[in-house]
N, C-alpha and C. Protein backbone atom coordinates (compact mmCIF):
# COMPACT_ATOMS: atom_id res chain seq x y z
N UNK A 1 85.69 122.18 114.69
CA UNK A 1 85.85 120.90 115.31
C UNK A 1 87.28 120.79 115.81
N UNK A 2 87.22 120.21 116.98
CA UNK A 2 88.44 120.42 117.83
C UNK A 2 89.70 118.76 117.07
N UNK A 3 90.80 118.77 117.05
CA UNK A 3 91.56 117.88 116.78
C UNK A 3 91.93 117.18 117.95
N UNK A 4 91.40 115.63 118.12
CA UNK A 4 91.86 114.69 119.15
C UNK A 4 93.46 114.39 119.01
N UNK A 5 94.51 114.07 119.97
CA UNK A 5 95.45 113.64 120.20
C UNK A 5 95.28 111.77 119.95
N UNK A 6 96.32 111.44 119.70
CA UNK A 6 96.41 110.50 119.31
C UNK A 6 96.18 109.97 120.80
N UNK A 7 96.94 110.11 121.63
CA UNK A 7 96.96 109.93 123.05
C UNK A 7 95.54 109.92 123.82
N UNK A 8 94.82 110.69 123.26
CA UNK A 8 93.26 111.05 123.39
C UNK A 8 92.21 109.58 123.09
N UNK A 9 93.10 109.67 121.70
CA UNK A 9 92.08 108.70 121.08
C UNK A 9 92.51 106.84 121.46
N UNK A 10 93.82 106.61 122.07
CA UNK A 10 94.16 105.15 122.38
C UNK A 10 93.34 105.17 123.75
N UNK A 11 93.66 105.96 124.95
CA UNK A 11 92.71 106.04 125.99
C UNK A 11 91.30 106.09 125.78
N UNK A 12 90.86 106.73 124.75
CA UNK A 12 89.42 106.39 124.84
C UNK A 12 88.93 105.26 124.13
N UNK A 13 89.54 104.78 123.41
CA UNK A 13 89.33 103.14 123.03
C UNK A 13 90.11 102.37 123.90
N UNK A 14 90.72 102.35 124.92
CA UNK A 14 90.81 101.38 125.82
C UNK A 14 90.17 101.63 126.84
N UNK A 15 89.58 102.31 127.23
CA UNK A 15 87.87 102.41 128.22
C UNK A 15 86.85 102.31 127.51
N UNK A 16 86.52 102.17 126.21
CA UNK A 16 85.66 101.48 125.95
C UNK A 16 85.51 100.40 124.98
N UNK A 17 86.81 99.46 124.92
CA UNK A 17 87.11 98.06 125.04
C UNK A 17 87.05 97.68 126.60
N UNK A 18 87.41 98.22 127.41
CA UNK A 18 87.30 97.49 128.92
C UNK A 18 85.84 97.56 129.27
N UNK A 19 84.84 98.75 128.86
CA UNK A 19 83.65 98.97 129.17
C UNK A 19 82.48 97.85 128.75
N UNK A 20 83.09 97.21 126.87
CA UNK A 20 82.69 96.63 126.58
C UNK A 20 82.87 94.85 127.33
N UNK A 21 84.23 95.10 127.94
CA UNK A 21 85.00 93.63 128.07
C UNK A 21 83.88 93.36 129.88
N UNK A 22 84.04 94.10 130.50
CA UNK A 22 83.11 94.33 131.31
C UNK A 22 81.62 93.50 131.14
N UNK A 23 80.73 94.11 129.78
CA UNK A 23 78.94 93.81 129.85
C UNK A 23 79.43 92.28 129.46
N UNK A 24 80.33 92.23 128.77
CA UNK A 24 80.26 90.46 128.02
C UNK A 24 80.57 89.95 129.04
N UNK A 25 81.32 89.84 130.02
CA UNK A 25 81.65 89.02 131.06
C UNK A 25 80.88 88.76 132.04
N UNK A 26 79.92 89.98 132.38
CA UNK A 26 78.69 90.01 133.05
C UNK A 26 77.53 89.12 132.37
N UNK A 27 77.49 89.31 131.40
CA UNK A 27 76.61 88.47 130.33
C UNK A 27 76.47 86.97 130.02
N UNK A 28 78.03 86.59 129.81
CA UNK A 28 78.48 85.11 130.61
C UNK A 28 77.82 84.81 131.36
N UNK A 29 78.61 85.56 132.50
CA UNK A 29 78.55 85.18 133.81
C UNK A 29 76.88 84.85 134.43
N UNK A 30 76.25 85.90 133.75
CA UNK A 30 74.89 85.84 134.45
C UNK A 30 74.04 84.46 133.68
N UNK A 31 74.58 83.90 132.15
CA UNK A 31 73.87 83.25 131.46
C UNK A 31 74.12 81.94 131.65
N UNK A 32 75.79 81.32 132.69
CA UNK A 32 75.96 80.41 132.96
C UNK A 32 75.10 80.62 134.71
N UNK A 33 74.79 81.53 135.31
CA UNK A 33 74.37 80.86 136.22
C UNK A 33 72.73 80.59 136.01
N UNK A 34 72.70 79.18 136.91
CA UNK A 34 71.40 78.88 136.74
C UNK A 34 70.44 79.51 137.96
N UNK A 35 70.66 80.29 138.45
CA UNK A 35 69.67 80.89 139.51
C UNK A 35 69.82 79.87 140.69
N UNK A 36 70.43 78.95 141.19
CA UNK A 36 70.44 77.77 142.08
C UNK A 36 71.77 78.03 142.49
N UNK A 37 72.46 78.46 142.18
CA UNK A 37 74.15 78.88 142.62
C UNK A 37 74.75 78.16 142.38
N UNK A 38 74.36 77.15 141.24
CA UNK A 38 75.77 76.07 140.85
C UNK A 38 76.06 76.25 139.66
N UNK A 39 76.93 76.04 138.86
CA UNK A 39 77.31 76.62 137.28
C UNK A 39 76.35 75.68 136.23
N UNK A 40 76.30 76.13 135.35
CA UNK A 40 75.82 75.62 134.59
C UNK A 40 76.15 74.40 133.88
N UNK A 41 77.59 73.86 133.76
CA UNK A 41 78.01 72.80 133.74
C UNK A 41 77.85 71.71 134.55
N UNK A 42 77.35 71.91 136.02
CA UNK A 42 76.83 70.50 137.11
C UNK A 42 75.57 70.54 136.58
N UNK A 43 74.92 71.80 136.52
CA UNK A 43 73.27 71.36 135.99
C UNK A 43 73.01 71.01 134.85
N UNK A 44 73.46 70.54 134.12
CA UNK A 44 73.64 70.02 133.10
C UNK A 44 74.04 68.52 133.36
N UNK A 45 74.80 68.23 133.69
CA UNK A 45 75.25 66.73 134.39
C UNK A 45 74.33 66.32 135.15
N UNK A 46 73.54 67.26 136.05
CA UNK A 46 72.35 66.73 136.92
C UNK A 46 71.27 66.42 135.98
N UNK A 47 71.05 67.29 134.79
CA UNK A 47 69.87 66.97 133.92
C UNK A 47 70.16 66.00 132.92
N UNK A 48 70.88 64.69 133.57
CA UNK A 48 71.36 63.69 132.33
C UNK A 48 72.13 63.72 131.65
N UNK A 49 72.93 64.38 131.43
CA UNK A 49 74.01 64.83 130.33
C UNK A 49 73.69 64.95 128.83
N UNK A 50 72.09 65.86 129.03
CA UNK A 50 71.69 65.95 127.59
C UNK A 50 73.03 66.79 126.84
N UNK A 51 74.29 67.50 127.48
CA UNK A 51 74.96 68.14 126.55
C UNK A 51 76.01 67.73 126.59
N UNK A 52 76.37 66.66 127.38
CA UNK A 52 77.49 65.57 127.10
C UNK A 52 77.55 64.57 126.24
N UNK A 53 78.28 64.15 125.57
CA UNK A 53 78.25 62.91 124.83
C UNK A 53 79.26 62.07 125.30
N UNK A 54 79.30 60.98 126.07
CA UNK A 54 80.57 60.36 126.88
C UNK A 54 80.65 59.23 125.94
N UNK A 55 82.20 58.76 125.40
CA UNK A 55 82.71 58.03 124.41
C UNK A 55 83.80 57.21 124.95
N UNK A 56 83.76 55.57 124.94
CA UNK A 56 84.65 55.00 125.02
C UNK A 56 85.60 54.60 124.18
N UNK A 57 87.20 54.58 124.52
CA UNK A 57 88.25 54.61 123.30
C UNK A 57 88.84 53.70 123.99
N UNK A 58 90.00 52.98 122.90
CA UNK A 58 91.18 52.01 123.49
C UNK A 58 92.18 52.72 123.76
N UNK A 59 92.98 51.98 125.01
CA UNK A 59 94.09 53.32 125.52
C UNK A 59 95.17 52.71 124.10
N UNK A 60 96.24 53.52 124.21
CA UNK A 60 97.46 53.10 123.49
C UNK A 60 98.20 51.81 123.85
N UNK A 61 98.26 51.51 124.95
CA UNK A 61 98.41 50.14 125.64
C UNK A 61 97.97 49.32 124.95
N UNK A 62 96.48 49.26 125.27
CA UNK A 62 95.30 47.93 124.49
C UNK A 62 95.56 48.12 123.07
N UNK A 63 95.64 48.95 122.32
CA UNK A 63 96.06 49.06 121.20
C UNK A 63 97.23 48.54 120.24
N UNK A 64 98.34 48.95 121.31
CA UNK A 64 99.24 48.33 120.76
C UNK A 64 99.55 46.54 120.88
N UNK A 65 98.87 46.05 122.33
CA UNK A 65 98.71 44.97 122.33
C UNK A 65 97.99 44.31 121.21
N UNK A 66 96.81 44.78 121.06
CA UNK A 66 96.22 44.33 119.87
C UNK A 66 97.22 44.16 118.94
N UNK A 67 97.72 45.44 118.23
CA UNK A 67 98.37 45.63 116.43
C UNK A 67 99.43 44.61 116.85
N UNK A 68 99.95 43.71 117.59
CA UNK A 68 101.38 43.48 118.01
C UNK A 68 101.25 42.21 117.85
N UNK A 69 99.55 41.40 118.33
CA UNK A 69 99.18 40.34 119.05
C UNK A 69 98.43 40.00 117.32
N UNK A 70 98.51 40.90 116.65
CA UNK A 70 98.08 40.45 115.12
C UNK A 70 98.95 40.12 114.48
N UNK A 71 100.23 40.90 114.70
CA UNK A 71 101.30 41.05 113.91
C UNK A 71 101.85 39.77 114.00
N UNK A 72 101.80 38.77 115.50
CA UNK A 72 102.68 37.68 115.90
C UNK A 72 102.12 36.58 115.36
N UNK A 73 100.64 36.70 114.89
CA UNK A 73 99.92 35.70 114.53
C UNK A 73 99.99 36.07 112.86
N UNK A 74 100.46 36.32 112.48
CA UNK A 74 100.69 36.49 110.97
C UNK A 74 102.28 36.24 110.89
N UNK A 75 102.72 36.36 111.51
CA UNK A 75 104.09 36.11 111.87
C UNK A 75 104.40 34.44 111.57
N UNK A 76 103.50 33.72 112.76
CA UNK A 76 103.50 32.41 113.34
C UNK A 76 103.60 31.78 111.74
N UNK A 77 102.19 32.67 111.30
CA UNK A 77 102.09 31.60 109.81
C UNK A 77 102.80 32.09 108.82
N UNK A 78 103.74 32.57 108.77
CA UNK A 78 104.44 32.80 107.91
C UNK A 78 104.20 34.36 106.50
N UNK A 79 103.68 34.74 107.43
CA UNK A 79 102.92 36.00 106.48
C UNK A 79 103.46 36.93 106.72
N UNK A 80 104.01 38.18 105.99
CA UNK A 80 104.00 39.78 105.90
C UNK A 80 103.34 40.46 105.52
N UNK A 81 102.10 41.07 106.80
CA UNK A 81 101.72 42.20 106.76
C UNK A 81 101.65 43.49 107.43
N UNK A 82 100.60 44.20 107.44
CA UNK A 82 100.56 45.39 108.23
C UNK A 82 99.26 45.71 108.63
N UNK A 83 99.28 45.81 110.27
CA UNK A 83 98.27 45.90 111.11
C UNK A 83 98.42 47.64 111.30
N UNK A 84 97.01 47.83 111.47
CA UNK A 84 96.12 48.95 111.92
C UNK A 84 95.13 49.17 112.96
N UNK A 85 95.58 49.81 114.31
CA UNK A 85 94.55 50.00 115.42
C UNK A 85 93.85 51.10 115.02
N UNK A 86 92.53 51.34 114.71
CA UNK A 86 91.57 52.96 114.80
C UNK A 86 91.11 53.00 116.70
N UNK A 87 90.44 54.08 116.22
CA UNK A 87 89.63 54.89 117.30
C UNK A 87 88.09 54.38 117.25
N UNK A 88 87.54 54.53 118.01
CA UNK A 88 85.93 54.82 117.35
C UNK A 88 85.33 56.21 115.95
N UNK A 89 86.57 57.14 116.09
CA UNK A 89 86.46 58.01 115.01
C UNK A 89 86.98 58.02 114.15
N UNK A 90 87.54 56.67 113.96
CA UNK A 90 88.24 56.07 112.65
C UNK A 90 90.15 56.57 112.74
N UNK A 91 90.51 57.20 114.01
CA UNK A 91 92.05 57.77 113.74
C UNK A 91 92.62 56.94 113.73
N UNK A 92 94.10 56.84 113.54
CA UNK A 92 94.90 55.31 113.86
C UNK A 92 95.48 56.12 115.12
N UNK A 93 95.82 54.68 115.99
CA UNK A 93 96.53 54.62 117.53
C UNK A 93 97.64 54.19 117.05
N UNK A 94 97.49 53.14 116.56
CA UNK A 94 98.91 52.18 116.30
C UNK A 94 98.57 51.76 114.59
N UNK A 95 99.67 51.89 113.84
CA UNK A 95 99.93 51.09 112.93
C UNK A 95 102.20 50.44 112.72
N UNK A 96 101.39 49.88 111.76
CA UNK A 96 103.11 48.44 112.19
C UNK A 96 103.09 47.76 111.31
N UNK A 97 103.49 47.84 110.35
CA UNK A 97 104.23 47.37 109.41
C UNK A 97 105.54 46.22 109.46
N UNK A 98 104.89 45.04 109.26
CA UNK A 98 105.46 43.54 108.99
C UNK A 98 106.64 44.12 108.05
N UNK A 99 107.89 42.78 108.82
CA UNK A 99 108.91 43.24 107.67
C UNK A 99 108.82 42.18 106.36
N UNK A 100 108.93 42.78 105.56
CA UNK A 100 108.87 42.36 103.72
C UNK A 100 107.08 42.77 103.47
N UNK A 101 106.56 43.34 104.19
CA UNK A 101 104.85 43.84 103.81
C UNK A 101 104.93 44.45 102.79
N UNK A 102 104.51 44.68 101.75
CA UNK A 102 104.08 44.99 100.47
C UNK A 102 104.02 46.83 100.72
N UNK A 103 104.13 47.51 99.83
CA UNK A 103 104.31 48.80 100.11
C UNK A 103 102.35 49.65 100.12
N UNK A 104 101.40 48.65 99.61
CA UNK A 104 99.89 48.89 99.80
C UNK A 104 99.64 48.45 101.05
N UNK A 105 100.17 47.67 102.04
CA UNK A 105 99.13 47.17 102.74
C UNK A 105 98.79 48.32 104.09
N UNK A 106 99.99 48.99 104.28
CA UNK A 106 99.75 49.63 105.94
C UNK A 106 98.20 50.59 105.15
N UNK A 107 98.34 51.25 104.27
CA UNK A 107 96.99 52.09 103.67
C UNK A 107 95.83 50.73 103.83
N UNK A 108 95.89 49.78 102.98
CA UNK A 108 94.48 48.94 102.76
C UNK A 108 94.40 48.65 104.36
N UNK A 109 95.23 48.14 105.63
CA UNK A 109 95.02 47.80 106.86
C UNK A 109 94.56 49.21 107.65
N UNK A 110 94.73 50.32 107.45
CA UNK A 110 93.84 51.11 107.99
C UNK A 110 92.57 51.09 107.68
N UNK A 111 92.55 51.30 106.50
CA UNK A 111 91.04 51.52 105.97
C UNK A 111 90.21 50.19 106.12
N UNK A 112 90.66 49.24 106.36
CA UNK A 112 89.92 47.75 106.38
C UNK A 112 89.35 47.92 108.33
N UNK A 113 90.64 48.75 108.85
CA UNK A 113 90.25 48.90 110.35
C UNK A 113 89.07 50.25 110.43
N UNK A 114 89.33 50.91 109.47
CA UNK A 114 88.45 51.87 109.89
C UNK A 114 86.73 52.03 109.42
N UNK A 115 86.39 50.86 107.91
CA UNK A 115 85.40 50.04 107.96
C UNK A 115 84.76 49.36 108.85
N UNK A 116 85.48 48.42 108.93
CA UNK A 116 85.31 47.75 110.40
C UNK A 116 84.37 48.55 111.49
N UNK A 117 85.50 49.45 112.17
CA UNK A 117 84.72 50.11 113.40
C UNK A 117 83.37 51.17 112.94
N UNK A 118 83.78 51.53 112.13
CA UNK A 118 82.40 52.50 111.31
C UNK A 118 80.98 51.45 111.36
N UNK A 119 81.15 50.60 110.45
CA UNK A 119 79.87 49.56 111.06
C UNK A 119 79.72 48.70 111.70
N UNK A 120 80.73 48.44 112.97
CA UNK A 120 80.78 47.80 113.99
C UNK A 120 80.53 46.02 113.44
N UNK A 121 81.15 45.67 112.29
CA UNK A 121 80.96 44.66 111.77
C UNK A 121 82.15 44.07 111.12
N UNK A 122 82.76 42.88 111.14
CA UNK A 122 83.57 42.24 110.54
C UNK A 122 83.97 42.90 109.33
N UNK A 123 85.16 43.24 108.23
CA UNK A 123 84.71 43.97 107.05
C UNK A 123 84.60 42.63 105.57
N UNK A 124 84.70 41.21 106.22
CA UNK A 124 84.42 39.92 105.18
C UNK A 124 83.15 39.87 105.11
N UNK A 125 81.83 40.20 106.26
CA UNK A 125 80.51 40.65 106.24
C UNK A 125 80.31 41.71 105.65
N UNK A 126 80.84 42.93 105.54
CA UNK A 126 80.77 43.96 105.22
C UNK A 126 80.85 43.73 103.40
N UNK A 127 81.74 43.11 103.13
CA UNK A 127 82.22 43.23 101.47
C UNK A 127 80.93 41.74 100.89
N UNK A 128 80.18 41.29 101.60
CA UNK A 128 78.91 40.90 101.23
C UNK A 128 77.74 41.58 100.76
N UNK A 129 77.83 42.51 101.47
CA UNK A 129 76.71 43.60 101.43
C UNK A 129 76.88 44.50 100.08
N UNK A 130 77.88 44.73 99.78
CA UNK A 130 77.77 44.87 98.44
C UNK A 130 77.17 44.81 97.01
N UNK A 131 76.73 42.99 97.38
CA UNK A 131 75.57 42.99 96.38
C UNK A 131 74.59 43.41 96.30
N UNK A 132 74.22 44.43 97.31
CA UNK A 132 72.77 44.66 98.08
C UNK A 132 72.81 46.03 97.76
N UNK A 133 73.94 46.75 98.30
CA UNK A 133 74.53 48.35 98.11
C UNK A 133 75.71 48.65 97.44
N UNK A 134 76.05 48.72 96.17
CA UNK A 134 77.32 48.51 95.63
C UNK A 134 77.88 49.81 95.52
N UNK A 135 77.15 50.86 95.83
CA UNK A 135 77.63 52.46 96.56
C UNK A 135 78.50 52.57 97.83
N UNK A 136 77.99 51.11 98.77
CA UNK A 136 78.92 51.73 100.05
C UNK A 136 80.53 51.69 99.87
N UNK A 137 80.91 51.28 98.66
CA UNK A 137 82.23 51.34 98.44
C UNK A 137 82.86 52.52 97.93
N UNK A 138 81.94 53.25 97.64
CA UNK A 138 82.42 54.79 97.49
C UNK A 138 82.40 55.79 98.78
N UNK A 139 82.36 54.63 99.70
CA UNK A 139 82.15 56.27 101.09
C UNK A 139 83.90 56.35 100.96
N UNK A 140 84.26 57.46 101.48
CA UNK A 140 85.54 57.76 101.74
C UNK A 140 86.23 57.05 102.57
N UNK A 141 87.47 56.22 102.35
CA UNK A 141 88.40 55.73 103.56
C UNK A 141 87.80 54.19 103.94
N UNK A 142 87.16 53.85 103.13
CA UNK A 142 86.82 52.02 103.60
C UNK A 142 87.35 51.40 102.42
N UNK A 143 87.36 50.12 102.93
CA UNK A 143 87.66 49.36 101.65
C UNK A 143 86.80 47.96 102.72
N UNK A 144 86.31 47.16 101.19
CA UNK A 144 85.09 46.36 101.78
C UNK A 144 86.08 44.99 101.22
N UNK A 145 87.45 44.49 102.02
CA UNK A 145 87.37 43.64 101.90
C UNK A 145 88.21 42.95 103.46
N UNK A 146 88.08 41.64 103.20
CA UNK A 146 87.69 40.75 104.67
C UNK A 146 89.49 41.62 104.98
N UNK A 147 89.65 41.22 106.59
CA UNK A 147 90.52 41.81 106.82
C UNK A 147 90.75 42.68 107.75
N UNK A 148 89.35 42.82 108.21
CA UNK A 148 89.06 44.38 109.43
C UNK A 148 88.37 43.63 110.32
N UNK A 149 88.69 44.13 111.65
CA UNK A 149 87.60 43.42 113.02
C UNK A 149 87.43 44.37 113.61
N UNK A 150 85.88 44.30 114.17
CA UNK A 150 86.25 45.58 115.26
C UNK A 150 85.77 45.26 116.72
N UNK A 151 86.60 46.09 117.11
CA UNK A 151 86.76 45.85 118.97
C UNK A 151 85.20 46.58 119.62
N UNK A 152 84.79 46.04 120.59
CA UNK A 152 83.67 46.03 121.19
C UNK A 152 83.96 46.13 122.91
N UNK A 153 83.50 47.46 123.74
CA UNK A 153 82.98 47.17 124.87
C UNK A 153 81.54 47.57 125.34
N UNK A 154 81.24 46.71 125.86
CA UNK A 154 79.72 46.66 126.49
C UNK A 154 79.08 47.05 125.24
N UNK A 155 79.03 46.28 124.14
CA UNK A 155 77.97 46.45 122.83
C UNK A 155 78.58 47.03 121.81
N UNK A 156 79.62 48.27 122.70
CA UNK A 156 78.98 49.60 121.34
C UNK A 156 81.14 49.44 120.84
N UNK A 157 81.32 49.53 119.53
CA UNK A 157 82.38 50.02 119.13
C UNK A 157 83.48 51.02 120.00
N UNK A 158 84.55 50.17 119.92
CA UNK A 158 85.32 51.18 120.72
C UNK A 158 86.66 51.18 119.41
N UNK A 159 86.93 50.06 118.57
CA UNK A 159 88.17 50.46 117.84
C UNK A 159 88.07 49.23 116.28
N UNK A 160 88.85 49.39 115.78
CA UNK A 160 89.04 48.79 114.79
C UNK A 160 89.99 48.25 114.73
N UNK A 161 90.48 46.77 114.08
CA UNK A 161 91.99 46.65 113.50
C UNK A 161 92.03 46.34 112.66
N UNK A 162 92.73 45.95 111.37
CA UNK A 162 93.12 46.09 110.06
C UNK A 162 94.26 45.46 110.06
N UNK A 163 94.57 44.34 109.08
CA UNK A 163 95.27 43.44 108.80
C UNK A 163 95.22 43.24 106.92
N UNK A 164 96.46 43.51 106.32
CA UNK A 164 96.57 43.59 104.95
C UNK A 164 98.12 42.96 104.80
N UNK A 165 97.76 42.45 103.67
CA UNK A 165 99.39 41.97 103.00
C UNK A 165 99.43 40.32 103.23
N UNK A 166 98.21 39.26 103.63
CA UNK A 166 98.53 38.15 103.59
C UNK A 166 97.89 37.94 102.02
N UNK A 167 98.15 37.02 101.37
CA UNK A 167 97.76 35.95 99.91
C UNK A 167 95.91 36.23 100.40
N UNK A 168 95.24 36.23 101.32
CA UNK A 168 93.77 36.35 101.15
C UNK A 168 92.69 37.01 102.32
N UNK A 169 92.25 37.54 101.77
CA UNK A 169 91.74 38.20 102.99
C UNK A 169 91.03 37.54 104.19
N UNK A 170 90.67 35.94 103.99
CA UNK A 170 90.38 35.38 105.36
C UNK A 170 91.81 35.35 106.14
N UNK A 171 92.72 34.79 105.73
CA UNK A 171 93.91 35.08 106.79
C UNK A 171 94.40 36.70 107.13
N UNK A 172 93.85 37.61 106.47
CA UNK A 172 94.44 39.04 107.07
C UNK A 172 93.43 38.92 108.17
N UNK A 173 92.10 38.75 107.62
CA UNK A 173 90.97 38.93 108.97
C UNK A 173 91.30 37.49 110.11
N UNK A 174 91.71 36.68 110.02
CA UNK A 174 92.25 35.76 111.05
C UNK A 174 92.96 36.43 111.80
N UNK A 175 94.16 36.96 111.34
CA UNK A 175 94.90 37.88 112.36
C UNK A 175 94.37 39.01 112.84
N UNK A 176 93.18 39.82 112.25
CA UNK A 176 93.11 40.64 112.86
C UNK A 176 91.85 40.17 113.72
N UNK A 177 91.12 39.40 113.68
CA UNK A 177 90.79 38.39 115.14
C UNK A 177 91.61 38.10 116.16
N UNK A 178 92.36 37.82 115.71
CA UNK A 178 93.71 37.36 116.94
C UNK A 178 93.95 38.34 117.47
N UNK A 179 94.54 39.86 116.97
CA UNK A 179 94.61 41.06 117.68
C UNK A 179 93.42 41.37 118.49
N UNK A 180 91.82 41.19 117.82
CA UNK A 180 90.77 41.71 118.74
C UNK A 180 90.94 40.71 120.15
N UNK A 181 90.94 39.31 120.02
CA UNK A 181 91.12 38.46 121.10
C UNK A 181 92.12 38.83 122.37
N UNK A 182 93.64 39.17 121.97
CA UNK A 182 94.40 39.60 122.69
C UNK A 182 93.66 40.71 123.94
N UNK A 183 92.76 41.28 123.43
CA UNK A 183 91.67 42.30 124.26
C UNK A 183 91.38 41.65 125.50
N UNK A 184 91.46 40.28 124.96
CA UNK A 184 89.97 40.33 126.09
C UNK A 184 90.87 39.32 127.24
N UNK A 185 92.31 38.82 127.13
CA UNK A 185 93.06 38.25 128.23
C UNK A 185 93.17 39.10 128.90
């Protein structure tokens, strides 16, 4: 048996890595086209967007208007807390921390915002339901008390806000009404 060169052996594994890089690209190529000459990504958009999922979010703008437009109305009445904007996927956009806010609240004002938008429901409705399901307080990252609103376009959830650190949770959820309202001037 004859001894390959090292030199032998890098050249012949880089012609057949290129040989291989070659069928896969062909393979792609042939599996995105749809036989109609348009890629497979318009025909897909033409067939409804069964493989799209299109999602509305609040920009950082509306967001911060919101956490800001909560913050002033907790302000007005004399309160220190800390507001929380989510996503529809529960992230925070904006959070803001009232000065003298308690060192719990920016945590409880996320999670009150990110309740909120999860069931697209007030979270002072939400911490009702409790008596009914006293498990949903173990999902991860909510807390079921009043305090959370969530933002709405055309029906469906677009964000949450979260308001913590006033004496009761109808005035955290007052302000964080006031932030959802700011939305809609």
């Amino acid at each position: 048996m004859r001894k390959t060169t090292l030199r032998t052996r890098v050249l012949t594994g880089a012609v057949a890595a290129a040989a291989l890089g070659a069928v896969t690209v062909g393979a792609v190529a042939a599996s995105a086209d749809t036989g109609s000459g348009t890629p497979a990504a318009a025909t897909a958009a033409a067939a409804g967007n069964r493989y799209v999922v299109e999602s509305s979010h609040l920009s950082v703008d509306a967001a911060s208007r919101a956490a800001q437009a909560a913050l002033d109305a907790a302000e007005q009445a004399g309160q220190h807390v800390s507001v929380a904007v989510v996503d529809r996927n529960g992230n925070t956009i904006v959070a803001l921390r009232g000065d003298g806010a308690g060192p719990q609240s920016p945590e409880s004002a996320q999670r009150k915002a990110f309740t909120a938008v999860s069931w697209n429901a007030p979270t002072s409705e939400l911490a009702k339901r409790l008596a009914q399901a006293p498990n949903l307080k173990d999902i991860p990252g909510t807390l079921f008390l009043a305090g959370g609103a969530p933002v709405q376009a055309k029906g469906a959830p677009v964000a949450g806000i979260g308001v913590a650190g006033a004496p009761s949770g109808d005035l955290d959820e007052q302000f964080a009404q006031a932030g959802a309202a700011a939305l809609a001037r």
